[in-house]
Protein backbone atom coordinates (compact mmCIF):
# COMPACT_ATOMS: atom_id res chain seq x y z
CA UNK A 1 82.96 84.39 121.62
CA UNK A 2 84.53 87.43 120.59
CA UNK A 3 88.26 88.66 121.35
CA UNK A 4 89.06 91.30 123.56
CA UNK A 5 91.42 93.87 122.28
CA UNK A 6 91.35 96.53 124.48
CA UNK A 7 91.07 96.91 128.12
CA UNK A 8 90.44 99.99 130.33
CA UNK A 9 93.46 101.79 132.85
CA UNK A 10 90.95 99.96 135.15
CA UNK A 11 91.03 96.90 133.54
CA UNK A 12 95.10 96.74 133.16
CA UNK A 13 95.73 97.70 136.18
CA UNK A 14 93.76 94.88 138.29
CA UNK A 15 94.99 92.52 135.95
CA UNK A 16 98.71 93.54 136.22
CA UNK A 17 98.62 94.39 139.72
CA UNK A 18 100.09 97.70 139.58
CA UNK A 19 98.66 100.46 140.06
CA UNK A 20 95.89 103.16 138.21
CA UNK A 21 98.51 106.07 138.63
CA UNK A 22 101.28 104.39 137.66
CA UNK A 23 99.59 103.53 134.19
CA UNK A 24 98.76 107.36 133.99
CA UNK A 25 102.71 108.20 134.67
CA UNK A 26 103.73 105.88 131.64
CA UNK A 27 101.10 107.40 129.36
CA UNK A 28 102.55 111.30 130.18
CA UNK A 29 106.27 110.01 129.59
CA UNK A 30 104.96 108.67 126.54
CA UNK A 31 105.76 105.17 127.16
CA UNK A 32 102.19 103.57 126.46
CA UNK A 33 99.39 105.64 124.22
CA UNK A 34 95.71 105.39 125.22
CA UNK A 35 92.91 105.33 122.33
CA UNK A 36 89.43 106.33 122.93
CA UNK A 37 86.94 104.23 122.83
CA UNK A 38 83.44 105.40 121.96
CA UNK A 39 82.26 106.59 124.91
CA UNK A 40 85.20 109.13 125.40
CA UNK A 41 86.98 106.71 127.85
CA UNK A 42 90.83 105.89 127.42
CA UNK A 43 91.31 102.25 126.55
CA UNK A 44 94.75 100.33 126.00
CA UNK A 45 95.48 98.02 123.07
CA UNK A 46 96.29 94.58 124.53
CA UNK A 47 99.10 94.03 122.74
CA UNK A 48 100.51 97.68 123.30
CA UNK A 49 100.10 96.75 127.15
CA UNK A 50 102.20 93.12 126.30
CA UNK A 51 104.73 95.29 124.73
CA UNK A 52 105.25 97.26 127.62
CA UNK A 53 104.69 95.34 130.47
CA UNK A 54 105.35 92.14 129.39
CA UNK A 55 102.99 89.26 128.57
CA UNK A 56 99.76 88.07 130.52
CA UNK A 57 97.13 85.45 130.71
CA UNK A 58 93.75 86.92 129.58
C-alpha cells in the first residue's frame, strides 16, 4: 500500500475539522505553502500540515 504524502485544502480540512477558508487565510499570511500537484490543484505536504496544525491520525 502506498503512503500518502499530500492531501488536498479539501482533504485537510475535513480531516482537521476546520475550515476550507481558514486554510486559504494561513496560506496568504504565509504560514503554510501549497505545492501543485499535476493536475494544477494545490496540495499540502502532510508533514507541513503536522507542523502547523499539530499532529493527526491518518
Amino acid at each position: 500500500m502506498a503512503t500518502v504524502k499530500t492531501l488536498t485544502i479539501n482533504q485537510t480540512a475535513e480531516l482537521l475539522g476546520i475550515s476550507v477558508s481558514k486554510i486559504y487565510a494561513d496560506i496568504k499570511k504565509g504560514i503554510i505553502t501549497p505545492q501543485k500537484d499535476s493536475g494544477g490543484k494545490f496540495i499540502l505536504e502532510i508533514e507541513d500540515i503536522k507542523a502547523v496544525y499539530g499532529d493527526f491520525n491518518t
